[in-house]
Every structure is written in structure tokens, then in C-alpha cells.
N, C-alpha and C. Protein backbone atom coordinates (compact mmCIF):
# COMPACT_ATOMS: atom_id res chain seq x y z
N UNK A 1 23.04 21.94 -8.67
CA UNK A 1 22.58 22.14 -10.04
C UNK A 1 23.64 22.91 -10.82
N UNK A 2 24.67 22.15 -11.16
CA UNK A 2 25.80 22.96 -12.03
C UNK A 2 25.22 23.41 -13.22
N UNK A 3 26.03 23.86 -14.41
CA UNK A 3 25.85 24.07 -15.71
C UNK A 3 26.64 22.59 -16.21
N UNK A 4 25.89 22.49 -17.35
CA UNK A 4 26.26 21.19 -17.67
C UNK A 4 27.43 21.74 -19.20
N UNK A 5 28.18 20.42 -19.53
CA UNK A 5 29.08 21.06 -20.12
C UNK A 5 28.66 21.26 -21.52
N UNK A 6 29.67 21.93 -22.48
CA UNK A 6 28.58 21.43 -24.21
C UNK A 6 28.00 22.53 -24.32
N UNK A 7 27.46 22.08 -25.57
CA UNK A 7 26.45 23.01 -26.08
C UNK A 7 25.16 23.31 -25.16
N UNK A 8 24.65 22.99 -23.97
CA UNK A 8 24.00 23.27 -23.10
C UNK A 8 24.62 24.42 -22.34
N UNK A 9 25.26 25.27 -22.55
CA UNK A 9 25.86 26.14 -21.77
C UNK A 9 24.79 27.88 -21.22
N UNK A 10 25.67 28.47 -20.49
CA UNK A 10 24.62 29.40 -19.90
C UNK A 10 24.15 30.49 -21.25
N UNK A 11 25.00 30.57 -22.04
CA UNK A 11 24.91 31.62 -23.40
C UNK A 11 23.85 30.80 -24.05
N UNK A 12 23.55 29.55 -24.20
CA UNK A 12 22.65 29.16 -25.18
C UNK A 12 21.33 29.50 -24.31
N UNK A 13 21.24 29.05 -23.01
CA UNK A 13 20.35 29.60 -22.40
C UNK A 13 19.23 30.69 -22.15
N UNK A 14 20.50 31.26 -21.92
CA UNK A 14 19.95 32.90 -22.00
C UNK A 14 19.15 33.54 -22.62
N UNK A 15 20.37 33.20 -24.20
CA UNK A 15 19.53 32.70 -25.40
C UNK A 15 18.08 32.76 -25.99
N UNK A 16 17.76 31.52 -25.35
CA UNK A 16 16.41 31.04 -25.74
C UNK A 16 15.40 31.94 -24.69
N UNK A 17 16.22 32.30 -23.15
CA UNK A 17 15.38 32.86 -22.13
C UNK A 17 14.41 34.26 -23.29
N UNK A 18 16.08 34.83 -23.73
CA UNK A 18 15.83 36.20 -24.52
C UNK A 18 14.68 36.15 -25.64
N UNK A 19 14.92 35.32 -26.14
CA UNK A 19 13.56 34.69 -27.52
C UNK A 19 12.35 34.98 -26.92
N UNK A 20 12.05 33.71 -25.30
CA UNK A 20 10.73 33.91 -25.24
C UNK A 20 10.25 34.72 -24.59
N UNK A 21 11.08 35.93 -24.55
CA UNK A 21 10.68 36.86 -23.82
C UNK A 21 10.10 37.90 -24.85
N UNK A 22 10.47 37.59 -26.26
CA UNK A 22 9.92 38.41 -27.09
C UNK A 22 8.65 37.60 -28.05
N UNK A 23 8.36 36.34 -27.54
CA UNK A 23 7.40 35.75 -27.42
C UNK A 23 7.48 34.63 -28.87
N UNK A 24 8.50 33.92 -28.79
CA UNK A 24 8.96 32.79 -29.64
C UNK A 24 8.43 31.83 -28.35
N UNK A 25 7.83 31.37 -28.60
CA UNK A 25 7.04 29.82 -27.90
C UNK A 25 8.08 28.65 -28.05
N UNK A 26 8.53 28.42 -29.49
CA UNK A 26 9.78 27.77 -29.93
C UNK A 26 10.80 27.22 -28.86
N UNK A 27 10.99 28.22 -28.50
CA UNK A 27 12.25 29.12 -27.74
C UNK A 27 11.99 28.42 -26.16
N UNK A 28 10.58 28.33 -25.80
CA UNK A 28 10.45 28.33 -24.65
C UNK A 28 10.89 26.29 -24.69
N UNK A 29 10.23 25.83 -25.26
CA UNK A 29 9.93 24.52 -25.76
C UNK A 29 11.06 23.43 -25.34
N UNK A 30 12.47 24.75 -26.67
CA UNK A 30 13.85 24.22 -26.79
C UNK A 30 14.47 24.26 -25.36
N UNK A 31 14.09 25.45 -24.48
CA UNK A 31 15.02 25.55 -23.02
C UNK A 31 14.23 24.61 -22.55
N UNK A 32 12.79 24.11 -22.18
CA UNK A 32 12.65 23.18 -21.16
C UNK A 32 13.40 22.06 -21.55
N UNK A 33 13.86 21.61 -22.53
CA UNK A 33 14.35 20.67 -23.04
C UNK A 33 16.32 20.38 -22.38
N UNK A 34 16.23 21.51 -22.82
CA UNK A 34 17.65 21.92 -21.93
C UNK A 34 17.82 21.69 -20.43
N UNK A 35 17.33 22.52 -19.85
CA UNK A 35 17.06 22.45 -18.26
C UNK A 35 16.08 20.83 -17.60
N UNK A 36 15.88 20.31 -18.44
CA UNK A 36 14.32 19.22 -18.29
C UNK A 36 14.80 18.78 -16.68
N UNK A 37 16.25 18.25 -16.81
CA UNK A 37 16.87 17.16 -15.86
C UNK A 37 16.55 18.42 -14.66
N UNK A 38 17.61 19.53 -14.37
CA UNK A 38 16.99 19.87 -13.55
C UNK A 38 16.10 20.46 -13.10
N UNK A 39 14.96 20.54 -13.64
CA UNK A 39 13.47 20.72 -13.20
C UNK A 39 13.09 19.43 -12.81
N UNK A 40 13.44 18.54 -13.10
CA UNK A 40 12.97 17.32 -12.75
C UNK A 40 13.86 16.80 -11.33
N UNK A 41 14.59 17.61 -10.73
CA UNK A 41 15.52 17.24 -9.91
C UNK A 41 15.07 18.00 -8.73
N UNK A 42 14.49 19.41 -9.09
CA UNK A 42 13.84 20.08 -8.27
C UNK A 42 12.74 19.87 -8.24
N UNK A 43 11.62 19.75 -8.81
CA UNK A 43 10.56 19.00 -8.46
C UNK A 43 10.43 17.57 -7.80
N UNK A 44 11.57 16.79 -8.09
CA UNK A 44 11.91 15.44 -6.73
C UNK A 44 11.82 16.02 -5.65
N UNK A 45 12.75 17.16 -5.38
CA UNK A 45 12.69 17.85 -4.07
C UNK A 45 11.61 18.40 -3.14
N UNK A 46 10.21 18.78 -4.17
CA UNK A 46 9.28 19.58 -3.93
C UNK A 46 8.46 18.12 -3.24
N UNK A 47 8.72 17.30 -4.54
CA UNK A 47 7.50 16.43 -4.23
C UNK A 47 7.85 15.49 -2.93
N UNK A 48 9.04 15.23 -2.44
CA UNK A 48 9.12 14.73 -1.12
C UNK A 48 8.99 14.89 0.23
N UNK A 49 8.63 16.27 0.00
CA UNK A 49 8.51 16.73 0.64
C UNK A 49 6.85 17.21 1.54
N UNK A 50 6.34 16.59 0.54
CA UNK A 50 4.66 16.04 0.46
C UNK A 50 4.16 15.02 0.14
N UNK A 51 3.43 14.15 0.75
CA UNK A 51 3.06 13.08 0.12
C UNK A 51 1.30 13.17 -0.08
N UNK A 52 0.51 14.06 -0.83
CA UNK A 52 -0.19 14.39 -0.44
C UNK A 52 -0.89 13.51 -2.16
N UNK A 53 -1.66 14.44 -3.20
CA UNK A 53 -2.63 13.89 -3.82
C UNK A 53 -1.31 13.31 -4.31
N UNK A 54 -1.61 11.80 -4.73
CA UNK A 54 -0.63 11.05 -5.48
C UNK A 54 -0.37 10.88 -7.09
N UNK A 55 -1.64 11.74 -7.32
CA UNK A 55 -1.45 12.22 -8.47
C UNK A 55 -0.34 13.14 -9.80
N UNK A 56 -0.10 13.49 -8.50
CA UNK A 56 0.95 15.09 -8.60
C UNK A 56 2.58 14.53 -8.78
N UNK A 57 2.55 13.53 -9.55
CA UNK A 57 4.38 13.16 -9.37
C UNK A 57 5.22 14.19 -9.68
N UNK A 58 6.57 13.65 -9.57
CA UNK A 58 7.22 14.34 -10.02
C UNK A 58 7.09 14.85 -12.05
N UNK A 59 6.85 14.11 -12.22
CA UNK A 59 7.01 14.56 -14.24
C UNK A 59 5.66 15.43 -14.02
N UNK A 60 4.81 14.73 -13.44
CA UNK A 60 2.95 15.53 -13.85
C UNK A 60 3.72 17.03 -13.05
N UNK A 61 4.55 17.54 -11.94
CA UNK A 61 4.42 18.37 -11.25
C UNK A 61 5.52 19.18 -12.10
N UNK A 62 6.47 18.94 -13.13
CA UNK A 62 7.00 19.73 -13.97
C UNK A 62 6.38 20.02 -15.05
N UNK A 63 5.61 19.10 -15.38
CA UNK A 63 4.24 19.26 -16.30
C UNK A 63 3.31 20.40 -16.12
N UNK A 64 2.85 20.74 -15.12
CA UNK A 64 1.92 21.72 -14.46
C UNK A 64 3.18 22.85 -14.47
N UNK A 65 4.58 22.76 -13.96
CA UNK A 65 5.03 24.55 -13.68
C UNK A 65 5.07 24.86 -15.42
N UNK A 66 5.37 23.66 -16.31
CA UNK A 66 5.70 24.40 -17.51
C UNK A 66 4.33 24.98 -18.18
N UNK A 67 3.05 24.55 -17.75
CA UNK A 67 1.68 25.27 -17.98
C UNK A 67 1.68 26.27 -17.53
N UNK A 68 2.03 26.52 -16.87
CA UNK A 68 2.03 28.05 -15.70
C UNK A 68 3.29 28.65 -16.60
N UNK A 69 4.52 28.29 -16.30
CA UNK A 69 5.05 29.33 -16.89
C UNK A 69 4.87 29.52 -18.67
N UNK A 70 4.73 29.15 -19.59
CA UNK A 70 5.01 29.28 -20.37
C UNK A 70 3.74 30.14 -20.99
N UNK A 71 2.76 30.18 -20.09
CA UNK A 71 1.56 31.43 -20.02
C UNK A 71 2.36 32.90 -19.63
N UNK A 72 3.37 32.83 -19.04
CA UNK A 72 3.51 34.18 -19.02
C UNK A 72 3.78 35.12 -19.71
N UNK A 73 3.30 36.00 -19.52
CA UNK A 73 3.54 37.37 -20.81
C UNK A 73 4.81 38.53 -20.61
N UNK A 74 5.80 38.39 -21.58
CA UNK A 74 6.72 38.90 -21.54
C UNK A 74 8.06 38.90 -20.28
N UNK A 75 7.73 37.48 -19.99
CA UNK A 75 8.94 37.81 -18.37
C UNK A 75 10.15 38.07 -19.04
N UNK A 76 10.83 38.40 -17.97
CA UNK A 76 12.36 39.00 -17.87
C UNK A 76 13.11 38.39 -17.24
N UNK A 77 13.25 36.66 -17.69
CA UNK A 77 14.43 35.62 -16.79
C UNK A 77 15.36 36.05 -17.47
N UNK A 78 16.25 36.13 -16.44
CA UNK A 78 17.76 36.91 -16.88
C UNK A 78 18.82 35.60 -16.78
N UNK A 79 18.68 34.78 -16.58
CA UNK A 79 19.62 33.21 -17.38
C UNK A 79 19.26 32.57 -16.49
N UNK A 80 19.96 31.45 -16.63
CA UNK A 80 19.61 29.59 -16.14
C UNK A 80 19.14 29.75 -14.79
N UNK A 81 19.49 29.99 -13.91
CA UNK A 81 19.75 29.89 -12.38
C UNK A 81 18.05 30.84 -11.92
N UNK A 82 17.84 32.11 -12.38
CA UNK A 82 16.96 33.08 -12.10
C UNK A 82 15.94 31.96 -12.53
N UNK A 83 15.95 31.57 -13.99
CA UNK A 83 14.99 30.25 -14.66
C UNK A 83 14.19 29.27 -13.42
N UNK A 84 15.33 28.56 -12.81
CA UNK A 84 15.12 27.34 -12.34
C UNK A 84 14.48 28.03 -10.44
N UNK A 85 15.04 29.24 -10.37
CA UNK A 85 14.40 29.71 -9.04
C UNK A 85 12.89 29.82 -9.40
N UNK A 86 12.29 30.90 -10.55
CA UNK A 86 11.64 30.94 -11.25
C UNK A 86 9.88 29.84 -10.75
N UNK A 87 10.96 28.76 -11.19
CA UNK A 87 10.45 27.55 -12.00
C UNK A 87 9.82 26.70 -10.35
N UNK A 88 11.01 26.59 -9.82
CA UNK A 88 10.87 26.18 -8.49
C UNK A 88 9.84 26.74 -7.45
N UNK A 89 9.76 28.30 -7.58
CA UNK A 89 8.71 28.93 -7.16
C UNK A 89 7.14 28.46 -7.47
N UNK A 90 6.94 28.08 -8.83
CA UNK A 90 5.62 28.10 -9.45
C UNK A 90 5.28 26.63 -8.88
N UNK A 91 6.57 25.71 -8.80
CA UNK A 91 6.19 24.11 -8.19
C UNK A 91 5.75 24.45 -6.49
N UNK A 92 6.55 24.87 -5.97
CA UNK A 92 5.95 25.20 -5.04
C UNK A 92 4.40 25.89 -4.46
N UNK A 93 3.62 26.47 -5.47
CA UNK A 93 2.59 26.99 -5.00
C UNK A 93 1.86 26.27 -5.85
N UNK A 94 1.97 25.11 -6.79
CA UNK A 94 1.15 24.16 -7.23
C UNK A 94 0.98 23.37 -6.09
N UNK A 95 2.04 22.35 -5.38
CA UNK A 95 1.69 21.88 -4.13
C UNK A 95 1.15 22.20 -3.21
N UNK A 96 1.64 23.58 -2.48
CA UNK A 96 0.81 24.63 -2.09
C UNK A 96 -0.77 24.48 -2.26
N UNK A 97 -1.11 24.99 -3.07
CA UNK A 97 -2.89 24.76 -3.82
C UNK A 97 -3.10 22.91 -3.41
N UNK A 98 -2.87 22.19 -3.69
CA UNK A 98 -3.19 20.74 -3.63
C UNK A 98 -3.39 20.64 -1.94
N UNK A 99 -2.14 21.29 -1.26
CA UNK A 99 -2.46 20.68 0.03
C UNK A 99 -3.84 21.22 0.29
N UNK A 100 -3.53 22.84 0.21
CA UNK A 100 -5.10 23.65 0.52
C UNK A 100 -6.04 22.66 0.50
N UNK A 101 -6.21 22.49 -0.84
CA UNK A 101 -7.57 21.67 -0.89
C UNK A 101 -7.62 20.24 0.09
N UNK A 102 -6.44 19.55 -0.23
CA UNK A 102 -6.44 18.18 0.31
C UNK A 102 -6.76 18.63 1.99
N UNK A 103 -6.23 19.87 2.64
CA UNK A 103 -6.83 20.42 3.99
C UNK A 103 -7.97 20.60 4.44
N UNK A 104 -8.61 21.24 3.04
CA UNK A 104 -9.92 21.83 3.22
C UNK A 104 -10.77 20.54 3.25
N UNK A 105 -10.91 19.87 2.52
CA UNK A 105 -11.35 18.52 2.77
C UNK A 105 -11.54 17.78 3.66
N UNK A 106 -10.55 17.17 4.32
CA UNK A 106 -10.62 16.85 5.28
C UNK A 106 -10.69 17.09 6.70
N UNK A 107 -10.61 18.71 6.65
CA UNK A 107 -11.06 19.42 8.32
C UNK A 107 -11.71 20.51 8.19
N UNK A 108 -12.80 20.49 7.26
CA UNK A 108 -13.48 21.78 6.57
C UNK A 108 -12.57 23.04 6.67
N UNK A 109 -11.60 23.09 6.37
CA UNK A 109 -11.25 24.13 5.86
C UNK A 109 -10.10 24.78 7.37
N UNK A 110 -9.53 24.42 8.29
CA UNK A 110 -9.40 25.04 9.39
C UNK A 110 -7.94 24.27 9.73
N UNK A 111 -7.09 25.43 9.87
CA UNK A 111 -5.83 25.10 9.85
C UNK A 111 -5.37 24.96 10.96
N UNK A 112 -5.11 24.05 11.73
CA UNK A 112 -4.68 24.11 13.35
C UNK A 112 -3.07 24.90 13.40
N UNK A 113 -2.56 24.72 14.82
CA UNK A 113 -1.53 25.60 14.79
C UNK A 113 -0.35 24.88 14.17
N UNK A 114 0.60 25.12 13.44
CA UNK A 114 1.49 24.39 13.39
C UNK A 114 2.84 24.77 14.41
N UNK A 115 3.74 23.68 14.34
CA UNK A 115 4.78 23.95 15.28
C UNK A 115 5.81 23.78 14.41
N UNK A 116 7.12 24.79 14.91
CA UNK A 116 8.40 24.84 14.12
C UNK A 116 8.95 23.36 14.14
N UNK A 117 8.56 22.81 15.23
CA UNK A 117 9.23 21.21 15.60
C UNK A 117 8.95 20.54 14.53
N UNK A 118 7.98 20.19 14.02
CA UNK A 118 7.49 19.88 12.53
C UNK A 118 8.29 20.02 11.13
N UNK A 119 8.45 21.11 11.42
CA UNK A 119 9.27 21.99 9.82
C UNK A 119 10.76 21.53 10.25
N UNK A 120 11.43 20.76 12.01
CA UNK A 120 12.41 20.54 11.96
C UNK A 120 13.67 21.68 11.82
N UNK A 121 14.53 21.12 10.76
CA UNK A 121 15.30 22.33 10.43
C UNK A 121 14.99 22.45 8.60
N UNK A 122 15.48 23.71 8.42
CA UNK A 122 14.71 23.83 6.85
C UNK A 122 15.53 22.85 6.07
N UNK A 123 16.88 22.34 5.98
CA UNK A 123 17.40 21.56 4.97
C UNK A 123 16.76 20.30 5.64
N UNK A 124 16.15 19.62 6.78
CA UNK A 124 15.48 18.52 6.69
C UNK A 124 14.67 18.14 6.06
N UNK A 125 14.08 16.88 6.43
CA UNK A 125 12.77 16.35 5.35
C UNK A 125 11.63 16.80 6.69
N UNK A 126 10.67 16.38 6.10
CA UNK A 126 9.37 16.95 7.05
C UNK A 126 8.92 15.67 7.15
N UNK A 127 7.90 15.44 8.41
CA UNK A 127 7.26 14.29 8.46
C UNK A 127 6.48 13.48 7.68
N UNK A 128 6.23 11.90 7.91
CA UNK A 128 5.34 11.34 6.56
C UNK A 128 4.31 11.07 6.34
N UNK A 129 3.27 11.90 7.20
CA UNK A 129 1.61 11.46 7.53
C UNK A 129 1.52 12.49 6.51
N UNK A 130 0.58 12.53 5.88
CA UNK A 130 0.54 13.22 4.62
C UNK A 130 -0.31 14.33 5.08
N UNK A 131 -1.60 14.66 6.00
CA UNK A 131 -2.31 15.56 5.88
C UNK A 131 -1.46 16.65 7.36
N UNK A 132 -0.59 15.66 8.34
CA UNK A 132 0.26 16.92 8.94
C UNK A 132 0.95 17.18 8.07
N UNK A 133 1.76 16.42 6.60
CA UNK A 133 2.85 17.13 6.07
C UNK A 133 2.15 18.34 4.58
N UNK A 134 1.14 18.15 4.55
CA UNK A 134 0.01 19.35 3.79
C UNK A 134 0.67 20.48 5.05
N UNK A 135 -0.48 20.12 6.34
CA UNK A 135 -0.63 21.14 6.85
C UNK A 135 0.77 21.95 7.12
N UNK A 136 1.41 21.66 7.43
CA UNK A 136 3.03 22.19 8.12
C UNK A 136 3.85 22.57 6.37
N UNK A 137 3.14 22.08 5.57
CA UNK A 137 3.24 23.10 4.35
C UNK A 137 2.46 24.63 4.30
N UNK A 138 1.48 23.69 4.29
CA UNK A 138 0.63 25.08 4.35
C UNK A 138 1.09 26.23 5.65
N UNK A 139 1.48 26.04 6.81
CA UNK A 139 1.57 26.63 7.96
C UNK A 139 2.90 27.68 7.39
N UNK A 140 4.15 26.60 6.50
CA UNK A 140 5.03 27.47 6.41
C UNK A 140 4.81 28.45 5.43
N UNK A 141 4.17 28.02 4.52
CA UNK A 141 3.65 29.12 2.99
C UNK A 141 3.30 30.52 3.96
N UNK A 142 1.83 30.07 4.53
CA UNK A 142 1.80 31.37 5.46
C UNK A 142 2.69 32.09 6.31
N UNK A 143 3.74 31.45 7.12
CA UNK A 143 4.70 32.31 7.36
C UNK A 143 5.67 32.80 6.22
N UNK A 144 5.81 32.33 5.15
CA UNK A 144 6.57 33.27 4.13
C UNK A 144 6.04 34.22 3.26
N UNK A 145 4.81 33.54 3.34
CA UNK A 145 4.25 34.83 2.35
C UNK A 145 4.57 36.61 3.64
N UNK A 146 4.23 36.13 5.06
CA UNK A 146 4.54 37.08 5.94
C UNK A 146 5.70 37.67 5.69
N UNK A 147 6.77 36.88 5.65
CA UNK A 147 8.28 37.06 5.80
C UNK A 147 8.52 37.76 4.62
N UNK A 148 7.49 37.41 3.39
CA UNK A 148 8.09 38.68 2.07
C UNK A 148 7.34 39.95 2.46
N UNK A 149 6.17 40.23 2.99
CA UNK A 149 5.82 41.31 3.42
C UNK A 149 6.71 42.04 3.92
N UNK A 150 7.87 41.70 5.02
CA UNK A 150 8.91 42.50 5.30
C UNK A 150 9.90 42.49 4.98
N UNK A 151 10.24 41.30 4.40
CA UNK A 151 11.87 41.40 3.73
C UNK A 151 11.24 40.30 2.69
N UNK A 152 11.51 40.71 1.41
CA UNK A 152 11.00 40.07 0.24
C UNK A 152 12.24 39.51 -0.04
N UNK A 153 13.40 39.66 -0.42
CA UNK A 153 14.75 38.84 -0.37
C UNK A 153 15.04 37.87 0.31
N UNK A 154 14.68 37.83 1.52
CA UNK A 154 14.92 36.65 2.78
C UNK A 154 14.08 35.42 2.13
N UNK A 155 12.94 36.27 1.69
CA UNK A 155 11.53 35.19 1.17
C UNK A 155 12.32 34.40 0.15
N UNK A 156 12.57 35.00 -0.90
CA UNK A 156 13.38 34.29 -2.20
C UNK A 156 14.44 33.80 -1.99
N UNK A 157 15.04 33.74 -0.76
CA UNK A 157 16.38 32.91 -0.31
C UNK A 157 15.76 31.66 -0.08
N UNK A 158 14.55 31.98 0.82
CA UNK A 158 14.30 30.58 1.66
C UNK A 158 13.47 29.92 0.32
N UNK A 159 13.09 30.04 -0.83
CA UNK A 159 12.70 29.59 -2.00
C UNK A 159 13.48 28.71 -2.47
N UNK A 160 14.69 29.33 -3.04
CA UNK A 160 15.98 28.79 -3.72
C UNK A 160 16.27 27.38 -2.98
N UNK A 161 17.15 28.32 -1.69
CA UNK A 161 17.47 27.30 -0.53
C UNK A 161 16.94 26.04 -0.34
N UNK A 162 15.62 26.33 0.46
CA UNK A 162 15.01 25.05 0.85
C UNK A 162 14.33 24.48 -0.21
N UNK A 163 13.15 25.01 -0.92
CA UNK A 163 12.59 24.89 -1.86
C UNK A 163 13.31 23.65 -3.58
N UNK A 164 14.27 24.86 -3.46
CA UNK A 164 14.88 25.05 -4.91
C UNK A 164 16.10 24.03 -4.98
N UNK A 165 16.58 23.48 -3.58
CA UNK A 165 17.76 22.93 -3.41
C UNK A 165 18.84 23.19 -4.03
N UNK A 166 18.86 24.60 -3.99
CA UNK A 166 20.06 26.08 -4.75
C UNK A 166 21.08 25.36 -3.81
N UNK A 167 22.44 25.93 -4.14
CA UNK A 167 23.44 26.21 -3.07
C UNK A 167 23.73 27.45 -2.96
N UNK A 168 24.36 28.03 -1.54
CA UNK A 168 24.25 29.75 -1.69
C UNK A 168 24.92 30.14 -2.78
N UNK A 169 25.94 29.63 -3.58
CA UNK A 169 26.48 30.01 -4.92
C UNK A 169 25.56 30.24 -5.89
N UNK A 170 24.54 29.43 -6.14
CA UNK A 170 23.57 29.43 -7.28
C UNK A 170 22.14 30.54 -6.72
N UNK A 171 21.96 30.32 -5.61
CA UNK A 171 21.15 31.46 -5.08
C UNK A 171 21.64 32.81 -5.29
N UNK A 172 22.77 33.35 -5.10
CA UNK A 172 23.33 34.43 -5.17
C UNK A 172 22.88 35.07 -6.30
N UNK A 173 23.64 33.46 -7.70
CA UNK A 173 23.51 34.00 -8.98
C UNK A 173 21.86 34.33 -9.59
N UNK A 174 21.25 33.60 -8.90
CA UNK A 174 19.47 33.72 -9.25
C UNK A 174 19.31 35.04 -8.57
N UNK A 175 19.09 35.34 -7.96
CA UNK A 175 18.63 36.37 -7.21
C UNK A 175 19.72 38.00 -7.04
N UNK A 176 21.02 37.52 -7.89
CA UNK A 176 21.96 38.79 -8.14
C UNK A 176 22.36 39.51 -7.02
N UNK A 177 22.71 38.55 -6.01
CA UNK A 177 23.23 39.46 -4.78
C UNK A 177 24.46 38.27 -4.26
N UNK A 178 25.40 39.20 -3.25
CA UNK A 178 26.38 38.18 -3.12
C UNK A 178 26.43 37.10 -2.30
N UNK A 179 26.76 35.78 -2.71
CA UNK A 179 26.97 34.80 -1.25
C UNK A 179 27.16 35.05 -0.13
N UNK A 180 27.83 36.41 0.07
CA UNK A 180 27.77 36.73 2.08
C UNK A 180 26.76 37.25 2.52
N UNK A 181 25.79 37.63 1.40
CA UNK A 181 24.18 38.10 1.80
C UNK A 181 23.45 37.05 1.45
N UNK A 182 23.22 36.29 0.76
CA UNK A 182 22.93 34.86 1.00
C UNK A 182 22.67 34.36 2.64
N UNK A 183 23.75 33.99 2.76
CA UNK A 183 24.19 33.54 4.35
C UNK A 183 23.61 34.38 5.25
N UNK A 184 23.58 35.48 5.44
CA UNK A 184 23.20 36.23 6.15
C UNK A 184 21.68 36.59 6.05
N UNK A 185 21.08 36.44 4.57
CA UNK A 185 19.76 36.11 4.96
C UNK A 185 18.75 34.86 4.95
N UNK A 186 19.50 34.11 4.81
CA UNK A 186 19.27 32.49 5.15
C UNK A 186 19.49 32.23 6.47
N UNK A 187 20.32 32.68 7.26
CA UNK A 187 19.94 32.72 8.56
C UNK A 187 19.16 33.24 9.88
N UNK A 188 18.92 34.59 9.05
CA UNK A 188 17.92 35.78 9.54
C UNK A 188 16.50 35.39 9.37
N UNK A 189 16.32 34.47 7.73
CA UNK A 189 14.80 34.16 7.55
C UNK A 189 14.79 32.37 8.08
N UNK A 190 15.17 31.89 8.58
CA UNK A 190 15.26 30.42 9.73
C UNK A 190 15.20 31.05 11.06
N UNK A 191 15.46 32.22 11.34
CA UNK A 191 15.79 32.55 12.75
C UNK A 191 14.08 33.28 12.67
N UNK A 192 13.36 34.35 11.62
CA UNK A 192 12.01 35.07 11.73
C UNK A 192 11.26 33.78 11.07
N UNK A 193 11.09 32.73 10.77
CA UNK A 193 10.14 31.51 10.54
C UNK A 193 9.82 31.09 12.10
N UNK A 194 11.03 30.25 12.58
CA UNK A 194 11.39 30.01 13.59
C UNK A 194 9.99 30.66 15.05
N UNK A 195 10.62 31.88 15.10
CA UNK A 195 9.82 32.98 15.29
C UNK A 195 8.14 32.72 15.53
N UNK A 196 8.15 33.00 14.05
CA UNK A 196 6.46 33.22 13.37
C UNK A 196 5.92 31.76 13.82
N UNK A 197 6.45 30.35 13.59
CA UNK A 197 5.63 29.78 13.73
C UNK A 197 5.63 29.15 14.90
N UNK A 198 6.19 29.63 15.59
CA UNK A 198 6.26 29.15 17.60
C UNK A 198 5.31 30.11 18.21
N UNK A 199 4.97 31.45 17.56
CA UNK A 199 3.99 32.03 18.30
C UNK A 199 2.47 32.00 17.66
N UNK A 200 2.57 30.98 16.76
CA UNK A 200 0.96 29.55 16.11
C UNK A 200 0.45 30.55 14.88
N UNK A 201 1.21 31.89 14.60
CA UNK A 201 1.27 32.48 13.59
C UNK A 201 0.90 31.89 12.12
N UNK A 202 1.83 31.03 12.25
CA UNK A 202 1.96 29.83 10.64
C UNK A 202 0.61 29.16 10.52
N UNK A 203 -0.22 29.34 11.26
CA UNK A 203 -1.47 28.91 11.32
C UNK A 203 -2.21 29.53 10.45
């Protein structure tokens, strides 16, 4: 997800971030417009990663984060990259919620164990039966929500990263820490997932 060239640049950005933070709606409107492509590039990512209510495409699922975010009151996105982590986060726990339910549904409510073998490796794709690829969503949500309980940074790596389809360059810049801590906690939080969901934890 580079910066694109032009008048789309990170200063116009910011920009508009700064507006709707003082609560120009306008403002918010003009940046999705800006960023559209990649929200729509990261939400491809989200949504393949589930094949669950088919409702939820990709446009309806950038549709829904920009409902969510553009409710918020007074945030403090500090430019493009923080934006699209942001943004990526809120897609993620929309799917999140869908599987829930699409789970609860169909096995009253009861999450069997999941296995790391499933989740693969994190830059893989996940399997294509739709209610194991809910569940082994759901299994990993619960191990991260764990994993921010103790290291809340590791959590927002593995967001960007897997999630967000950041590169550690653009993660760095979202999250304001350097690429060699990147790396180092992108491998620390694959190595405590890993972990968590081999001992049926992620359950």
C-alpha cells in the first residue's frame, strides 16, 4: 500500500485526518475518497479470508468500517498508514461479529478447539469450508485479544501484518515504532499464537 503520487499525497491526508478530528464530516467523506482503493484492497484481504455470510462483500464490508468509523468522536489518526491500520482493525471485528453469529447458529453457540494447523502460517490463506474458516477466525480473535492483554503492540503488529496486509515498513509507520521492532514482534506474536492455540486456548 504505497502513497500514491499527485495531489493524493500524505500532507493532503493528514490534512483532512486533522479536519475530522475537529469534527468536519466533509473532511471525513473527501479522505475515504482518497484512500477508497486501498480500503478496498484491504478489505479483499479480510474478506478472503472468510467465506462466511455472503452478504458481507468486499464494497458492503468497506461500507460497514466507514459506518463505524466515521461515528467516532474526536479520534486522533495521525496520517495515512495509522488511517488504514485503523480502518483494517474495525473490518476485522465486523467479520469477527458475522462469524460469531454464523457459529452461534449453527452449533448453539460452542466453540470447539481450534488448531494452529488451521491458521497454517499467518501470511497464508486459511481453509475453504466456511464454518471451520468462521471458527479458526474466531479461535484466533480470542487468542489476540489474549496476546494484547500482555503485549498490546505485538497485538497491533499481527493486525497490520496479517490482517492489514501492511509491510513491516508501513507497519512501523502506523504504529510509530521502528522496522527492527516490527520484526521482532511479528515474530514473538506467531511464536505466543502458535503457543496459545496448540494448548486449545484459542477456543
Amino acid at each position: 500500500m504505497s502513497e500514491p503520487p499527485g495531489g493524493d499525497g500524505r500532507g493532503d491526508v493528514t490534512s483532512l485526518l486533522d479536519a475530522f478530528g475537529t469534527g468536519d464530516r466533509a473532511a471525513f467523506d473527501t479522505l475515504i475518497g482518497v484512500v477508497y482503493d486501498e480500503l478496498h484492497e484491504i478489505a479483499h484481504r479480510h474478506r478472503a479470508r472468510w467465506t462466511g455470510n455472503e452478504t458481507v462483500g468486499t464494497t458492503a464490508l468497506v461500507h460497514e468500517a466507514y459506518l463505524k468509523l466515521v461515528d467516532q468522536q474526536s479520534p486522533s489518526w495521525k496520517h495515512r498508514a495509522h488511517f488504514l491500520a485503523v480502518a483494517s482493525r474495525a473490518m476485522r471485528q465486523i467479520l469477527i461479529d458475522y462469524a460469531r453469529g454464523q457459529q452461534a447458529g449453527k452449533r448453539g453457540g460452542k466453540l470447539d478447539h481450534i488448531s494452529f494447523d488451521l491458521v497454517e502460517d499467518l501470511e497464508g490463506s486459511l481453509p475453504d469450508l466456511s464454518l471451520e474458516r468462521a471458527e479458526t477466525l474466531i479461535g484466533l480473535d480470542n487468542s489476540l485479544r489474549r496476546l494484547e492483554q500482555e503485549t498490546a503492540q505485538h497485538c497491533r503488529i499481527v493486525e497490520c501484518r496479517f490482517f492489514g496486509g501492511m509491510t513491516i515498513e508501513e507497519t512501523a509507520q502506523a504504529l510509530g515504532i521502528s522496522p527492527a521492532t516490527v520484526k521482532r514482534g511479528w515474530a514473538s506474536a506467531q511464536a505466543w499464537l502458535h503457543r496459545d492455540l496448540q494448548t486449545g486456548r484459542g477456543a
